[in-house]
Protein backbone atom coordinates (compact mmCIF):
# COMPACT_ATOMS: atom_id res chain seq x y z
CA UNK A 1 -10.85 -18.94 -25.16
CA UNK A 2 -9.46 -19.51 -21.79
CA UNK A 3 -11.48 -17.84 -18.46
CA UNK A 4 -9.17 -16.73 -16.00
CA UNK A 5 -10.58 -15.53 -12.33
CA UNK A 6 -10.46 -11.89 -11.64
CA UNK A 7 -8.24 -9.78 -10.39
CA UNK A 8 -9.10 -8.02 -7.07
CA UNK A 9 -7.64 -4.42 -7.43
CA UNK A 10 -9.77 -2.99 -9.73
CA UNK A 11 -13.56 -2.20 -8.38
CA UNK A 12 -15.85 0.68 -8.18
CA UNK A 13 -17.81 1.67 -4.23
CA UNK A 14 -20.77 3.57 -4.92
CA UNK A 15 -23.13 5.05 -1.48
CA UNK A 16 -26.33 6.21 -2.93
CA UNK A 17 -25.71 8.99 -0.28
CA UNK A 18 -25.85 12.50 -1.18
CA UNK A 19 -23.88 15.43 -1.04
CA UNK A 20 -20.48 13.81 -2.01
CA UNK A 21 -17.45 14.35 -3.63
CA UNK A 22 -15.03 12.89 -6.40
CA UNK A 23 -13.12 11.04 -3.54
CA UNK A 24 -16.28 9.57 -1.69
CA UNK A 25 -15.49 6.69 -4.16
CA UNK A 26 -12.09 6.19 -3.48
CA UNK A 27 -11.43 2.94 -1.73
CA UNK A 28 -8.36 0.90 -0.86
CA UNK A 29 -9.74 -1.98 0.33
CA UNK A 30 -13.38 -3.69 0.97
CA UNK A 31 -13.67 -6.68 3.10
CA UNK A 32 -16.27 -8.29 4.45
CA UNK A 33 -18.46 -9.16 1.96
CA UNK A 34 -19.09 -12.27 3.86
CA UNK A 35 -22.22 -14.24 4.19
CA UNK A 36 -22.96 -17.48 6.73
CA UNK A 37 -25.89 -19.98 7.23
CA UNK A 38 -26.74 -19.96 10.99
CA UNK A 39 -27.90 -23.61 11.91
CA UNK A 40 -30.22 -25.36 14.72
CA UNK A 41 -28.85 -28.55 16.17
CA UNK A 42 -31.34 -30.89 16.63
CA UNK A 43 -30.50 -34.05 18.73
CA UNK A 44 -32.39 -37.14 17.79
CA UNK A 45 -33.64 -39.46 20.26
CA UNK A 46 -32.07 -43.08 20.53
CA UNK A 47 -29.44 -42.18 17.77
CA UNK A 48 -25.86 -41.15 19.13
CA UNK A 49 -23.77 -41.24 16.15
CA UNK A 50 -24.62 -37.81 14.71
CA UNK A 51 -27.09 -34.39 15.02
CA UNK A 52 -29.20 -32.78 12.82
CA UNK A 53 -27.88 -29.41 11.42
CA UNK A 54 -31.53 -27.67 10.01
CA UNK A 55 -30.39 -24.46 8.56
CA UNK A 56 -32.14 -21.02 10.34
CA UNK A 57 -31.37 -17.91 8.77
CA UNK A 58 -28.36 -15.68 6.99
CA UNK A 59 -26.11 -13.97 8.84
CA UNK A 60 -24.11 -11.58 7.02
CA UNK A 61 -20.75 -9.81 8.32
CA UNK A 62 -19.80 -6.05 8.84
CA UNK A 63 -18.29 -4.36 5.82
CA UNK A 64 -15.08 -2.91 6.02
CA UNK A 65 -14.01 0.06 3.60
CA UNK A 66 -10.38 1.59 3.86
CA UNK A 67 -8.95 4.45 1.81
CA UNK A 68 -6.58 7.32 2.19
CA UNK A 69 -8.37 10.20 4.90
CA UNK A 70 -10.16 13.29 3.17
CA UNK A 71 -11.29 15.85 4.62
CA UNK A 72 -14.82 17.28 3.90
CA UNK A 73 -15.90 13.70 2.71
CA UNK A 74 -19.64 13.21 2.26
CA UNK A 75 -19.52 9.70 3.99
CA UNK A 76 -17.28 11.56 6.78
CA UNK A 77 -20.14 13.95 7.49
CA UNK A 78 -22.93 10.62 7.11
CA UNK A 79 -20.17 8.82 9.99
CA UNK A 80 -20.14 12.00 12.24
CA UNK A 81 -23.91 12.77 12.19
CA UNK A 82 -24.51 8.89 13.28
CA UNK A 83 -21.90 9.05 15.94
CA UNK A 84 -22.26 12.77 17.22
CA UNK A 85 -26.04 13.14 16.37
CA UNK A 86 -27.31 9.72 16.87
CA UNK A 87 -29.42 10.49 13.25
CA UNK A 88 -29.07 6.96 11.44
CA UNK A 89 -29.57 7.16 7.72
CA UNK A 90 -29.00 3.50 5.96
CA UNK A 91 -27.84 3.75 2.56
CA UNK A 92 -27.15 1.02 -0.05
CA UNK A 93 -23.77 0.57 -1.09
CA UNK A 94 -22.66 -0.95 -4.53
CA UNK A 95 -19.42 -2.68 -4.68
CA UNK A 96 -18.20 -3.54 -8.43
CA UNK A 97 -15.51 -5.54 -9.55
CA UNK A 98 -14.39 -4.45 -12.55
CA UNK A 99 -12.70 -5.67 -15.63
CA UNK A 100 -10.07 -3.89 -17.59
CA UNK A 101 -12.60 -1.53 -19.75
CA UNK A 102 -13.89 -0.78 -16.03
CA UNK A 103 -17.12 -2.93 -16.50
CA UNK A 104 -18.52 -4.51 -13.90
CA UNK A 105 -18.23 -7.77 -13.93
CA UNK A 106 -19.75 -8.78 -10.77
CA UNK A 107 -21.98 -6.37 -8.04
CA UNK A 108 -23.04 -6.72 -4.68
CA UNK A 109 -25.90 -4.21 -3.79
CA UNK A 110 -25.03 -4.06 0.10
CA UNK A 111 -28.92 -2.64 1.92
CA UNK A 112 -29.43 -0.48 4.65
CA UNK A 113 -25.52 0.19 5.85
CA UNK A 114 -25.02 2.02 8.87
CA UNK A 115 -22.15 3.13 10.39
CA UNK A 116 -20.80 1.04 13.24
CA UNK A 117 -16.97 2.01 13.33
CA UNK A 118 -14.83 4.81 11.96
CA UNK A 119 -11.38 5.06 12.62
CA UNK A 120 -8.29 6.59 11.81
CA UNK A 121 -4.54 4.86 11.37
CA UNK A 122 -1.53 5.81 14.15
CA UNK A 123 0.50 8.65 13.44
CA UNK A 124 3.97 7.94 13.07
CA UNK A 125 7.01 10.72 12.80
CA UNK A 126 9.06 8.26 11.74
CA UNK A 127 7.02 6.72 8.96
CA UNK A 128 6.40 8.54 5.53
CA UNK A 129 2.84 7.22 5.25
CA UNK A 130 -0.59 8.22 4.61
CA UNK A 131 -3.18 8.63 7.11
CA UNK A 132 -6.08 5.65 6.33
CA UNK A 133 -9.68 5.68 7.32
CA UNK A 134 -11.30 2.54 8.21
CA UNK A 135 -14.98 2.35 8.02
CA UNK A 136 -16.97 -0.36 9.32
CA UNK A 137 -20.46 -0.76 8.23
CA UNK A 138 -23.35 -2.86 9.50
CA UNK A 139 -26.34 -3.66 6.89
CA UNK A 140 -29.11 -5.91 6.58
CA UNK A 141 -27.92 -8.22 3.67
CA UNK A 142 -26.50 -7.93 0.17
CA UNK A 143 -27.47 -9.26 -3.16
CA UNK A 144 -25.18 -10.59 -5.88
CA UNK A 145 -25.67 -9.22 -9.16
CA UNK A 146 -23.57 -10.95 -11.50
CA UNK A 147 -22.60 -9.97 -15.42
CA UNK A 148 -24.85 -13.17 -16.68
CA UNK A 149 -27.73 -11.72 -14.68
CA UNK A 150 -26.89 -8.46 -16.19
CA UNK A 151 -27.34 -9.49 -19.49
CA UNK A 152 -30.46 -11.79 -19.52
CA UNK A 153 -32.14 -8.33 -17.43
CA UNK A 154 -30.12 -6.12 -20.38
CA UNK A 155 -32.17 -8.55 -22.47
CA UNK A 156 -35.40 -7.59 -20.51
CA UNK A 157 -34.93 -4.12 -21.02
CA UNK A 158 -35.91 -3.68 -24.35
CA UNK A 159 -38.95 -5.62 -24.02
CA UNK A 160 -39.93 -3.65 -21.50
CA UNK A 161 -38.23 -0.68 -21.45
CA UNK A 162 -36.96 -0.26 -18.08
CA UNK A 163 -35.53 -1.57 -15.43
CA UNK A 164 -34.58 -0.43 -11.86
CA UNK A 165 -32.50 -2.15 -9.02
């Protein structure tokens, strides 16, 4: 049996943010799931050929979410109550890839997202197009939750009989 990579237009966006609605998980595109090892340069003394590179901490990008513009969206009212309030409220996002029974094969648990951007696409009279919503999201870090760790923690479960992320 032959493994081929996934595709990338099927996956799930789940805020554990409440109130919302059916289209609160309705997402074009995600980008940004990006993560980067931040490194000290260290210069020895009396050697000139190279540098140290000592790594320092993770640095993790801003999340990106587009999707068609609804109105009376749960995350629209979390966005506007950020911007127009100044009330922060991090929530944790998950973002699923999914395979073709819509199973996740591979999560990332995004933690404490905030809203840092929310915008709105041109409006054209002489384009037939929708109007897209672009939110960018800052967060602490994400964790990977793949479908082998799934498993061996599915395999947990009934020895002890729960689990919880």
């Amino acid at each position: 049996m032959f493994s081929y990579p996934p595709v990338g237009f099927h996956f799930s966006v789940v805020f554990q943010l409440f109130p919302q609605t059916p289209n609160d998980f309705r997402f074009q595109e995600v980008s940004g799931l990006d993560m980067e090892m931040q490194m000290e340069t260290i210069i020895e003394g009396g050697q000139n050929r190279f540098v140290w590179e000592l790594p320092v901490r993770a640095k993790y990008t801003d999340l990106i979410l587009k999707r068609g513009m609804f109105i009376g969206s749960g995350i629209l009212m979390w966005c506007k109550n950020a911007f127009e309030n100044f009330v922060f409220e991090p929530v944790n996002i998950i973002i699923s890839l999914l395979n073709e029974q819509h199973i996740p094969i591979q999560s990332w648990y995004v933690v404490n997202a905030i809203p840092k951007k929310w915008s709105v696409s041109s409006f054209n009279a002489e384009q037939n197009s929708i109007v897209i919503e672009s939110i960018t999201l800052s967060y602490q870090y994400f964790n990977i939750i793949s479908l082998d760790s799934a498993i061996s923690m599915a395999g947990n479960i009934s020895a002890s009989g729960s689990i919880g992320i």
